[in-house]
C-alpha atoms as a PDB file:
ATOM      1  CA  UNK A   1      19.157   6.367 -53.957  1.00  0.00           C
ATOM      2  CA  UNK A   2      18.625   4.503 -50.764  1.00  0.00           C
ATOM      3  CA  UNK A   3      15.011   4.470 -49.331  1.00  0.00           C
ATOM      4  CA  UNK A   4      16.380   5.542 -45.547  1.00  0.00           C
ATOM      5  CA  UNK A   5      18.238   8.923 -47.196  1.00  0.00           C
ATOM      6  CA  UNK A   6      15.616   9.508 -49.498  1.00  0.00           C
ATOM      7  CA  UNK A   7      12.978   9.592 -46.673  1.00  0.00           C
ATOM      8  CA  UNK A   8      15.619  11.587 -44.206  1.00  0.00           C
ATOM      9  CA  UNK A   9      15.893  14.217 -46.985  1.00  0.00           C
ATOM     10  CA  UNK A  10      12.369  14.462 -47.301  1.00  0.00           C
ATOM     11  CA  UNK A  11      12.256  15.213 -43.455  1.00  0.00           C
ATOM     12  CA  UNK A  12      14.649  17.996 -43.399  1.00  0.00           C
ATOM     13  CA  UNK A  13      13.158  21.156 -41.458  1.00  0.00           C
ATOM     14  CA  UNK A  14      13.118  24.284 -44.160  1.00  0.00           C
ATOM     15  CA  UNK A  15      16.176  26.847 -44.387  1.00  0.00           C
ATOM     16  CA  UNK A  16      16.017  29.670 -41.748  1.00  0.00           C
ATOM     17  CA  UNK A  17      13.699  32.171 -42.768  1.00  0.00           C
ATOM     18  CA  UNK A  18      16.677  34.621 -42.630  1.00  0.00           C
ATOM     19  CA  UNK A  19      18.732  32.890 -45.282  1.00  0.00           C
ATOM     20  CA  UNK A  20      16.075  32.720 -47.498  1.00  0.00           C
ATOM     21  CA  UNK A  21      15.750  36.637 -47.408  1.00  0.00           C
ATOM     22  CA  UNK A  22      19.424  36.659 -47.977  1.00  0.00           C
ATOM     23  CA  UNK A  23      18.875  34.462 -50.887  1.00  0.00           C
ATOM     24  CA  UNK A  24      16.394  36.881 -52.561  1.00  0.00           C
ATOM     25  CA  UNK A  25      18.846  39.784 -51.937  1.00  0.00           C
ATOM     26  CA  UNK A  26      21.721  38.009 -53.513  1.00  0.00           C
ATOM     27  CA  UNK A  27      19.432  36.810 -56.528  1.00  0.00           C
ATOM     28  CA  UNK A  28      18.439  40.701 -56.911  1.00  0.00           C
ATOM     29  CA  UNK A  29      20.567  42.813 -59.126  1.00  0.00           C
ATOM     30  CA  UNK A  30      19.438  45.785 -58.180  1.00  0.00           C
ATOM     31  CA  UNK A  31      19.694  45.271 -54.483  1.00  0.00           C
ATOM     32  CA  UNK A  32      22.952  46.345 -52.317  1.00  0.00           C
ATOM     33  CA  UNK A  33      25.192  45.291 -49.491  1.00  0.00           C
ATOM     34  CA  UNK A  34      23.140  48.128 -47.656  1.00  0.00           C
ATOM     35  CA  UNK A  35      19.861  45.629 -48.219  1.00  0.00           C
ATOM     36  CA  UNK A  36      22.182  42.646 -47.253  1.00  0.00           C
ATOM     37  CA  UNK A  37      23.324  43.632 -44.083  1.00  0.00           C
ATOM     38  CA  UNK A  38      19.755  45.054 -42.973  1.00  0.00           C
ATOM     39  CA  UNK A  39      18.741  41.688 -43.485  1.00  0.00           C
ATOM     40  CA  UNK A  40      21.206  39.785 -41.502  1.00  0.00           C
ATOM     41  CA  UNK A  41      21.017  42.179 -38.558  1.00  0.00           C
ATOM     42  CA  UNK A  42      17.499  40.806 -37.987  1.00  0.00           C
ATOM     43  CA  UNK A  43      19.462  37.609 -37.055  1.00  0.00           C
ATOM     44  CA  UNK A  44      22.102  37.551 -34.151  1.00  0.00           C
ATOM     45  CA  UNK A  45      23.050  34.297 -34.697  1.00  0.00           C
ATOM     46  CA  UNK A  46      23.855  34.682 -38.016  1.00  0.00           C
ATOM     47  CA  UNK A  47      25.502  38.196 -36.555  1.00  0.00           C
ATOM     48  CA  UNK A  48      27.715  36.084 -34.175  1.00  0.00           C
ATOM     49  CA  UNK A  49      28.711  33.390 -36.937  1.00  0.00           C
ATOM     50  CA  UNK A  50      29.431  36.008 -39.352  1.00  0.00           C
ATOM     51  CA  UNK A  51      31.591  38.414 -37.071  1.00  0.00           C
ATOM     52  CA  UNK A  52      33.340  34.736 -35.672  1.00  0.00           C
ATOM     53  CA  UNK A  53      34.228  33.777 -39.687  1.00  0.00           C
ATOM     54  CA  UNK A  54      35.029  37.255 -40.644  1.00  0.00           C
ATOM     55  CA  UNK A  55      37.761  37.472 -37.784  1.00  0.00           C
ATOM     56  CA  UNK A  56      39.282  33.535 -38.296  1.00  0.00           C
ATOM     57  CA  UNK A  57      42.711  32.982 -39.636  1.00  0.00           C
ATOM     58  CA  UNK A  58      41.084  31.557 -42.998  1.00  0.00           C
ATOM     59  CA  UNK A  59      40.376  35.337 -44.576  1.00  0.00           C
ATOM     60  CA  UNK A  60      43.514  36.923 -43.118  1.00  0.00           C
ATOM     61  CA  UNK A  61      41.835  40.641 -42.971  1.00  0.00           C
ATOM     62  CA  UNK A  62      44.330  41.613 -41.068  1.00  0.00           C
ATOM     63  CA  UNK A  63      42.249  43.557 -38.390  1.00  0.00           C
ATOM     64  CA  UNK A  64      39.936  43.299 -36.169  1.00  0.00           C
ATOM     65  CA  UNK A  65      35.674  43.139 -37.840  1.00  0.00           C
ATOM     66  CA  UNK A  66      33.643  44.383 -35.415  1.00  0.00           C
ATOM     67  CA  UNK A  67      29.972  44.567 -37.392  1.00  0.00           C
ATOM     68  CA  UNK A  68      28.329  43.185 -40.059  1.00  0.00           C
ATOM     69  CA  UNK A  69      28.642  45.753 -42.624  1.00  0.00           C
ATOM     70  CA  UNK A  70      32.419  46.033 -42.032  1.00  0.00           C
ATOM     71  CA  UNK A  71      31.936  41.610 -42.717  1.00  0.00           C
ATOM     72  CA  UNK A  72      29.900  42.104 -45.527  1.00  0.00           C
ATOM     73  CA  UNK A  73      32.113  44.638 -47.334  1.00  0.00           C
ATOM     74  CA  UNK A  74      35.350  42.170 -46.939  1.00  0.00           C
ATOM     75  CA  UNK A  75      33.384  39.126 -48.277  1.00  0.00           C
ATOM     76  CA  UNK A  76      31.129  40.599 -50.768  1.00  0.00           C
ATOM     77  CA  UNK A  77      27.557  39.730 -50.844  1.00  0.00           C
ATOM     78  CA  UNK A  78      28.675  36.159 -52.333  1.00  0.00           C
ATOM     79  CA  UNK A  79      30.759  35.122 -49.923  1.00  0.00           C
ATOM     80  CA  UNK A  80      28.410  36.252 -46.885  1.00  0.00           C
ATOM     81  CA  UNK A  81      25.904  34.217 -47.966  1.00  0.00           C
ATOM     82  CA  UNK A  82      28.044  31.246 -48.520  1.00  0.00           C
ATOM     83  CA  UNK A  83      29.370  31.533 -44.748  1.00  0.00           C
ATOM     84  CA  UNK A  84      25.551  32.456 -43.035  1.00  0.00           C
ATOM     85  CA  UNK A  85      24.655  29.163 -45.169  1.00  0.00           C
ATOM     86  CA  UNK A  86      26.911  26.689 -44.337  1.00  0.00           C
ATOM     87  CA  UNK A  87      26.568  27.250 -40.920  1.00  0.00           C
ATOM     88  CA  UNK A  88      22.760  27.366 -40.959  1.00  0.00           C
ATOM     89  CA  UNK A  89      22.920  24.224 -42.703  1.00  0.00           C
ATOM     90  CA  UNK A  90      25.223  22.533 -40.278  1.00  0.00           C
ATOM     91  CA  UNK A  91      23.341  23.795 -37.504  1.00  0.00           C
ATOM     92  CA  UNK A  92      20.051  22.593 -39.187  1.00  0.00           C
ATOM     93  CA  UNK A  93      21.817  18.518 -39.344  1.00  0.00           C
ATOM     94  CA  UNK A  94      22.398  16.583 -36.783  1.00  0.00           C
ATOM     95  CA  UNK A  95      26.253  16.341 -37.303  1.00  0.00           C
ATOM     96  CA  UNK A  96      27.598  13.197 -36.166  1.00  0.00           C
ATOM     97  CA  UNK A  97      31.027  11.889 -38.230  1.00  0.00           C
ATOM     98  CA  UNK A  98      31.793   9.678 -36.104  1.00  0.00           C
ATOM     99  CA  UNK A  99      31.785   6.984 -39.029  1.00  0.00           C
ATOM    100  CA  UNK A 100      34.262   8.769 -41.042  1.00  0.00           C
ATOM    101  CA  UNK A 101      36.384   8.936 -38.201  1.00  0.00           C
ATOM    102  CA  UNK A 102      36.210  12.756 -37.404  1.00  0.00           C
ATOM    103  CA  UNK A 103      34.004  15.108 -34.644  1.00  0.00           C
ATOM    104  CA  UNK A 104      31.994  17.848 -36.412  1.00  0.00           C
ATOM    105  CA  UNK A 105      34.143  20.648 -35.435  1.00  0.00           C
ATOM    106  CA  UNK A 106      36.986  18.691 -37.631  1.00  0.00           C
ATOM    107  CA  UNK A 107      34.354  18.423 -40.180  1.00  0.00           C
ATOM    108  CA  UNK A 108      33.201  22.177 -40.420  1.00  0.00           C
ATOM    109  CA  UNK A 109      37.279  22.644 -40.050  1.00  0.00           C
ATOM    110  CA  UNK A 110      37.730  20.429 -43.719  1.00  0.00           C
ATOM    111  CA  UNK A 111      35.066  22.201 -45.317  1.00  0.00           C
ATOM    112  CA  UNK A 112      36.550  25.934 -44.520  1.00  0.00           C
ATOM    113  CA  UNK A 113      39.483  24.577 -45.917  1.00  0.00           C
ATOM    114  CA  UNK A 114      38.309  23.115 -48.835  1.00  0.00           C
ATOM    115  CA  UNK A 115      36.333  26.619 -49.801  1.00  0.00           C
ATOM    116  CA  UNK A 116      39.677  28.146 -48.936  1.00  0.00           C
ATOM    117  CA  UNK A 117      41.920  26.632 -51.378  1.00  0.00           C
ATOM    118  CA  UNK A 118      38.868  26.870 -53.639  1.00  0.00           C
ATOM    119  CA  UNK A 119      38.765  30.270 -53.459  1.00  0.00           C
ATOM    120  CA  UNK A 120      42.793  31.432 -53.392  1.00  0.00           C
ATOM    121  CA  UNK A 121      43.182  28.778 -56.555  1.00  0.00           C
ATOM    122  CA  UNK A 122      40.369  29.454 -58.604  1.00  0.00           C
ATOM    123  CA  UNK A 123      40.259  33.598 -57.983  1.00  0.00           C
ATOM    124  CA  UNK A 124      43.844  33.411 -59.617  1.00  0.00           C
ATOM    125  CA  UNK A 125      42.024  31.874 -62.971  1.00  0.00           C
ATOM    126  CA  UNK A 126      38.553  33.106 -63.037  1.00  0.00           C
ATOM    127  CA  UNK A 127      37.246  35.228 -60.460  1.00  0.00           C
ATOM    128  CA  UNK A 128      33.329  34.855 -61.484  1.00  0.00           C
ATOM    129  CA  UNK A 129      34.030  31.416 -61.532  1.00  0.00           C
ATOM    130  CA  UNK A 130      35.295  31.247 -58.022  1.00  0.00           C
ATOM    131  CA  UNK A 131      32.550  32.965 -56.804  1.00  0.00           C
ATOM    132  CA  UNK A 132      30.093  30.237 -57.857  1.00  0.00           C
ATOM    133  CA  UNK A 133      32.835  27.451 -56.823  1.00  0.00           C
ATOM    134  CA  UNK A 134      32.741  29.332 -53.216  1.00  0.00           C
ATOM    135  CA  UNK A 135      29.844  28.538 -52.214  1.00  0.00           C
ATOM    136  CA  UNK A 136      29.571  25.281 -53.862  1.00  0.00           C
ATOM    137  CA  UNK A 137      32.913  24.075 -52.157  1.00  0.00           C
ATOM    138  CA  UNK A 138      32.252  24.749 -49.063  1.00  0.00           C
ATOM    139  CA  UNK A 139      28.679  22.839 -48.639  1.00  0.00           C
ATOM    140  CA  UNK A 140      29.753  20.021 -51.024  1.00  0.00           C
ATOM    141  CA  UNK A 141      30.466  17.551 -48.441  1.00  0.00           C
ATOM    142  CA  UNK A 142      27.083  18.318 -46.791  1.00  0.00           C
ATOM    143  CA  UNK A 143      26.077  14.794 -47.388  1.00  0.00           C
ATOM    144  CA  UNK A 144      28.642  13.051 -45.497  1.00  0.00           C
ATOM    145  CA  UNK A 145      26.052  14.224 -42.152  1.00  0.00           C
ATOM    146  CA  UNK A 146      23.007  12.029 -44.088  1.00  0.00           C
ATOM    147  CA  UNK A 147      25.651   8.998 -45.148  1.00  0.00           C
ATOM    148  CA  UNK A 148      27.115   8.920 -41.299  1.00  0.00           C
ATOM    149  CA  UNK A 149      23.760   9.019 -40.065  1.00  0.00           C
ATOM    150  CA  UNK A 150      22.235   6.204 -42.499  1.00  0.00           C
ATOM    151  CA  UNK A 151      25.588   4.283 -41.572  1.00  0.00           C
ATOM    152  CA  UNK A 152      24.799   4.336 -37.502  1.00  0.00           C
ATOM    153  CA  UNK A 153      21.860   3.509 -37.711  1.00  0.00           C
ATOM    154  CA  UNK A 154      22.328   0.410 -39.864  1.00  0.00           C
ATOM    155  CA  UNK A 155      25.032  -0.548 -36.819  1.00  0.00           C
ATOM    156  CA  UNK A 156      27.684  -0.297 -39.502  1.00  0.00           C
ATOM    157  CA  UNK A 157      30.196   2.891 -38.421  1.00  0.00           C
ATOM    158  CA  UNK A 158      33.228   0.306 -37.395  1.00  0.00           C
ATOM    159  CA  UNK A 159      33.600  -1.238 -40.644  1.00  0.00           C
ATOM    160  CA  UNK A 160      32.676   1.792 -42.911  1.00  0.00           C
ATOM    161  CA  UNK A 161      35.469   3.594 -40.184  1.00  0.00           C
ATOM    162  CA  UNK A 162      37.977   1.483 -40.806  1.00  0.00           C
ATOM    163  CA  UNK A 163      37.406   1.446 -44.859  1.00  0.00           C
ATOM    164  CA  UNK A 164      37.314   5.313 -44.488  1.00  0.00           C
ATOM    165  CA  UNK A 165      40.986   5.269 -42.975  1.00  0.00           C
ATOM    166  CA  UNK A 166      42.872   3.642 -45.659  1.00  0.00           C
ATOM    167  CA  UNK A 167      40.543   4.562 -48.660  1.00  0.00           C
ATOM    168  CA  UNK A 168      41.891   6.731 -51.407  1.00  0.00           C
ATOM    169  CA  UNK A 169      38.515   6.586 -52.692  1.00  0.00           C
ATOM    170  CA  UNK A 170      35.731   7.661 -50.381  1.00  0.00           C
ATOM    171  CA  UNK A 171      33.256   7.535 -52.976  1.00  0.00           C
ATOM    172  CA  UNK A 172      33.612   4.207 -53.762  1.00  0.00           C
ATOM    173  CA  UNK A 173      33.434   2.918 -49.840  1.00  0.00           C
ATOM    174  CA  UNK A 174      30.176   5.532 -49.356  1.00  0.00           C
ATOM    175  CA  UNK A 175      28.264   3.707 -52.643  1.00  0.00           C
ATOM    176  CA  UNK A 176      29.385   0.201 -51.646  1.00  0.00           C
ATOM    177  CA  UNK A 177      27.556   0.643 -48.047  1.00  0.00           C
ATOM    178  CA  UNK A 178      24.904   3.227 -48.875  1.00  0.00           C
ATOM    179  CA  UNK A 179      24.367   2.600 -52.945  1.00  0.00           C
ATOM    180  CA  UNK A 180      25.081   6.906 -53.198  1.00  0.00           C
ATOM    181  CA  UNK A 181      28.072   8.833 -52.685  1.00  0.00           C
ATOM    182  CA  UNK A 182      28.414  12.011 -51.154  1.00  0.00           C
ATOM    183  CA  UNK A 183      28.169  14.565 -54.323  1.00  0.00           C
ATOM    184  CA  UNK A 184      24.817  13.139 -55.305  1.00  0.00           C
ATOM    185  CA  UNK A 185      23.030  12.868 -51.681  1.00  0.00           C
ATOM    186  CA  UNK A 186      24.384  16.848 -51.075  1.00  0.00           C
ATOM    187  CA  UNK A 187      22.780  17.816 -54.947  1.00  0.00           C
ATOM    188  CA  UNK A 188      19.727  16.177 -53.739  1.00  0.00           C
ATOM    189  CA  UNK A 189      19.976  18.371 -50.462  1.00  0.00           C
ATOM    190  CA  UNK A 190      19.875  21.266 -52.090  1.00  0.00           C
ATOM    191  CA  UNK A 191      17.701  20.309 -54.672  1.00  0.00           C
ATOM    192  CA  UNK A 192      15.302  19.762 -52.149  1.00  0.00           C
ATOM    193  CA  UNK A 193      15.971  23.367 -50.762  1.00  0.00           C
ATOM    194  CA  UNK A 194      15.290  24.743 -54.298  1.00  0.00           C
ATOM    195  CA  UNK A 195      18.728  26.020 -54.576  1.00  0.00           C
ATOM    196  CA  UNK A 196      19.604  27.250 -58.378  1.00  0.00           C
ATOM    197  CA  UNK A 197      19.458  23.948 -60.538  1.00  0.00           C
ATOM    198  CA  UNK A 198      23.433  24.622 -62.031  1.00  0.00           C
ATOM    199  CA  UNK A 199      24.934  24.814 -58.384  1.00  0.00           C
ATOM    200  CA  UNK A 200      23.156  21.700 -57.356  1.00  0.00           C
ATOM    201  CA  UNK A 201      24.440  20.110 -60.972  1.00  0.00           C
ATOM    202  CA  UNK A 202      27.523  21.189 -60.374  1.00  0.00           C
ATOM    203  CA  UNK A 203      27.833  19.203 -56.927  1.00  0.00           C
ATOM    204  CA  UNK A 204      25.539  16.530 -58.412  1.00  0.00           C
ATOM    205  CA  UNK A 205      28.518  15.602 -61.085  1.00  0.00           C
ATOM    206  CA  UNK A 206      31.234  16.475 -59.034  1.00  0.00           C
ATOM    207  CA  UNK A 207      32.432  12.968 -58.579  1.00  0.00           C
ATOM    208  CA  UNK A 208      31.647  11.664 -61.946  1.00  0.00           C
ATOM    209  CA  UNK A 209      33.136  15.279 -63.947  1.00  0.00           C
ATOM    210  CA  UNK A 210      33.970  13.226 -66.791  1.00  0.00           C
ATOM    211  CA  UNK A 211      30.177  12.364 -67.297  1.00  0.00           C
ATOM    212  CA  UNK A 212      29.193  16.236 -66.364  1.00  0.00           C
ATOM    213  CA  UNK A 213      27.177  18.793 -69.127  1.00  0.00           C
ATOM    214  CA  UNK A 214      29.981  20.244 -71.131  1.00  0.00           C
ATOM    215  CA  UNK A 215      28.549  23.917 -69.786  1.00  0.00           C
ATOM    216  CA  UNK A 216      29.647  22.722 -65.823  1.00  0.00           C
ATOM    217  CA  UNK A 217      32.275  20.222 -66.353  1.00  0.00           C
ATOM    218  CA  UNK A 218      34.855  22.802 -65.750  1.00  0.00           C
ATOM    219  CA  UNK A 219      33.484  23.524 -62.172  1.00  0.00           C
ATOM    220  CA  UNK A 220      32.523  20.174 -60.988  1.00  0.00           C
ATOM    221  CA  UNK A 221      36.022  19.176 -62.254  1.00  0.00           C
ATOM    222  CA  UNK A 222      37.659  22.060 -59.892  1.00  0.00           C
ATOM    223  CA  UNK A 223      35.364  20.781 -57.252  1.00  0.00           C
ATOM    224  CA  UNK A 224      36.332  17.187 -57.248  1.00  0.00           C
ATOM    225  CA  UNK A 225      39.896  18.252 -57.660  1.00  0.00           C
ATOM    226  CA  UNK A 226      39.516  19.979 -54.075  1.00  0.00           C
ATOM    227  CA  UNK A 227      38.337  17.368 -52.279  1.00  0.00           C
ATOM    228  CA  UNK A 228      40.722  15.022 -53.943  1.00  0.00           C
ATOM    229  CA  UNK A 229      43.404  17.304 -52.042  1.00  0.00           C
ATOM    230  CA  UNK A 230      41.342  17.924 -48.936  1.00  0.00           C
ATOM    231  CA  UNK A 231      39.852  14.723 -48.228  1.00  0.00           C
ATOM    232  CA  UNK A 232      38.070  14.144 -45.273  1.00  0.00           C
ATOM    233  CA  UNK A 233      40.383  11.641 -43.668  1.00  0.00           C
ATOM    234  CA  UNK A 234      43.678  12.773 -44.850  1.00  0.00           C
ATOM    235  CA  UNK A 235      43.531  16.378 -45.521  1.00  0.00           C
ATOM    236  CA  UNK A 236      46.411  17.890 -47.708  1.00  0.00           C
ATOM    237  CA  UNK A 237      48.258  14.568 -46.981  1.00  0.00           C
ATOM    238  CA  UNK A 238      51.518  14.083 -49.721  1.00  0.00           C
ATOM    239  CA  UNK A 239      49.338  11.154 -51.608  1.00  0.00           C
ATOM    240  CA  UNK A 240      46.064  13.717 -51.743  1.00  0.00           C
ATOM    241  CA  UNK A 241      48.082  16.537 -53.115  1.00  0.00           C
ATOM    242  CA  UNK A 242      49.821  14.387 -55.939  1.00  0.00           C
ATOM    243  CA  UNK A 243      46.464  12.905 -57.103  1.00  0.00           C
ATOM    244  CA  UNK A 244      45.149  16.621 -57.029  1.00  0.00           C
ATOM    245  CA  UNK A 245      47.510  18.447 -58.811  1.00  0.00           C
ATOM    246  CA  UNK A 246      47.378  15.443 -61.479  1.00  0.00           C
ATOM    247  CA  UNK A 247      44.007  15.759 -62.327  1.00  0.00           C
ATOM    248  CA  UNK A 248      44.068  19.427 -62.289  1.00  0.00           C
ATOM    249  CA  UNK A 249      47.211  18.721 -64.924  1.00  0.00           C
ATOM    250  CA  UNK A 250      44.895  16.640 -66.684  1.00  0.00           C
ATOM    251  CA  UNK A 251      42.046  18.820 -66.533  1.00  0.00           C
ATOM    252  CA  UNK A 252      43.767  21.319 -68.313  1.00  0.00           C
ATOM    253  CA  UNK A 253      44.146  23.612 -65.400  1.00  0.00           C
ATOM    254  CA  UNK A 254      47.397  25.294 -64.567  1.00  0.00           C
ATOM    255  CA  UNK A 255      48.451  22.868 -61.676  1.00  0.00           C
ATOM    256  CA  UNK A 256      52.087  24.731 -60.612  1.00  0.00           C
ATOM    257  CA  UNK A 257      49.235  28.118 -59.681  1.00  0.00           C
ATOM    258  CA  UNK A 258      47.368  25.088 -57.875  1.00  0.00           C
ATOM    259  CA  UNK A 259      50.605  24.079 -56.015  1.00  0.00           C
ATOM    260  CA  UNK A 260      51.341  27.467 -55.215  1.00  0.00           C
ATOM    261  CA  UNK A 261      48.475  27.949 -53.575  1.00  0.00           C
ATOM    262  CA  UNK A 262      48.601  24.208 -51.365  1.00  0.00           C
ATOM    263  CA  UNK A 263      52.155  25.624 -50.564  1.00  0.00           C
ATOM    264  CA  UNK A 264      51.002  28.884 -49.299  1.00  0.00           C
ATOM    265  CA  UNK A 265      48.238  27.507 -47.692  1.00  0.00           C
ATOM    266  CA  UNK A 266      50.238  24.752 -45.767  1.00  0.00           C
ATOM    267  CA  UNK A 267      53.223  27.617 -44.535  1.00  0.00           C
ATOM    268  CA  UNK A 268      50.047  29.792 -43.032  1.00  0.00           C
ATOM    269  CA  UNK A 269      50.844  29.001 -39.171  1.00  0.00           C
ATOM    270  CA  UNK A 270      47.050  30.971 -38.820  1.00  0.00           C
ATOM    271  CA  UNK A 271      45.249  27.920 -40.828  1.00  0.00           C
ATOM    272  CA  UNK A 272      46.768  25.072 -38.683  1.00  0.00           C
ATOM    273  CA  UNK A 273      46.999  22.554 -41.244  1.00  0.00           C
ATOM    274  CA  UNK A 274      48.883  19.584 -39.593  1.00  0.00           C
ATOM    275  CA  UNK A 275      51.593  18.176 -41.901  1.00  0.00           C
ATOM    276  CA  UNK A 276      51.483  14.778 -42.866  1.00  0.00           C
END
């Protein structure tokens, strides 16, 4: 790995002291969505990014959630701590994607949707496995905020930009300028973090799946397959889908509950995906 993302890894401030409680409480099998949301209410800005998730077009709850515990029963103790995460982490970056041709709202707005198709696909084959994949698909492209920033300040965001646009591959055009792609600067994140050592594997091999331990291939396969649909500079375009659903054909999964899913997701007026 590159010297400059090694070093800016290193640097990162520590997770809010918050999440980490809501880390322990998650990890705890004794402990309840009672414990969960006493924790969180310590936090009002977790409180406010919770409440502002819980009531967004992507979960379609159908009314209005007006307090944490009314959240935190909808999502399940899981899937709160996968949203009050991937905002802390966001807000713990400096988020600048300008290289990859996007403003960090657009960014935060690819990730939801990535953990949303993650989530409607995958609960329709395993649901234990989509709780793990939750959480994992929605912070996987965490490293994109390191790989922008390395890219700037090497003076280098026009050309990576305009390889971005027309690349079917982003992988390829993120190791050819910063000798790492995405899935293996985000495992490193969270490695750093001490997150549990499968979910960063799991992310680590999620753009080599082939080469993944037999025990997580399945998942980092599912997660590549995601972002293979919902890439960051062409999101659910015709091209993305195709390649998708072909490796999820390939993968053994059952791609026509996969293209159900893209289908239902893309008719949603709520989600605003553009068509392409």
């Amino acid at each position: 790995m590159k010297n400059s993302i090694i070093e800016s890894i290193k640097s990162l401030p520590p997770l809010p002291k918050t999440i980490l409680d809501m880390q322990r409480v998650c990890a705890n099998p004794d402990a309840s969505i009672h414990d969960l949301v006493k924790t969180i209410d310590t936090d009002p800005m977790i409180v406010a990014n919770l409440l502002k998730a819980a009531n967004s077009p992507l979960y379609s709850f159908g009314k209005e959630i007006k307090n944490v515990s009314q959240a935190v029963s909808l999502f399940g103790m899981n899937m709160t701590r996968s949203v009050a995460l991937g905002n802390s982490v966001r807000k713990l970056l400096n988020v600048d994607m300008e290289p990859y041709g996007i403003t960090s709202e657009k960014f935060a707005e690819i990730s939801s949707w990535q953990s949303t198709l993650m989530l409607r696909w995958i609960n329709k084959v395993d649901r234990k496995m989509a709780e793990d994949l939750f959480l994992a698909s929605f912070l996987q492209e965490t490293g994109k905020i390191l790989i922008s920033s390395d890219v700037i300040q090497e003076d280098e965001s026009t050309s990576f930009q305009s390889e971005i646009e027309m690349s079917s591959n982003i992988a390829m055009v993120e190791f050819s300028f910063v000798e790492d792609t995405t899935a293996t600067v985000t495992a490193a994140i969270f490695e750093h973090w001490k997150f549990d050592p499968t979910f960063v594997e799991m992310i680590r091999f999620s753009d080599s799946y082939a080469k993944a331990p037999e025990e997580i291939k399945k998942y980092s396969t599912a997660l590549n397959i995601v972002k293979t649909i919902v890439p960051i500079n062409a999101p659910f375009g015709e091209q993305a889908i195709n390649f998708g659903l072909k490796k999820a054909h390939d993968a053994g999964f059952d791609h026509e509950i996969l293209e159900d899913v893209i289908d239902e997701m893309l008719d949603d007026p709520k989600l605003k995906i553009p068509q392409n």
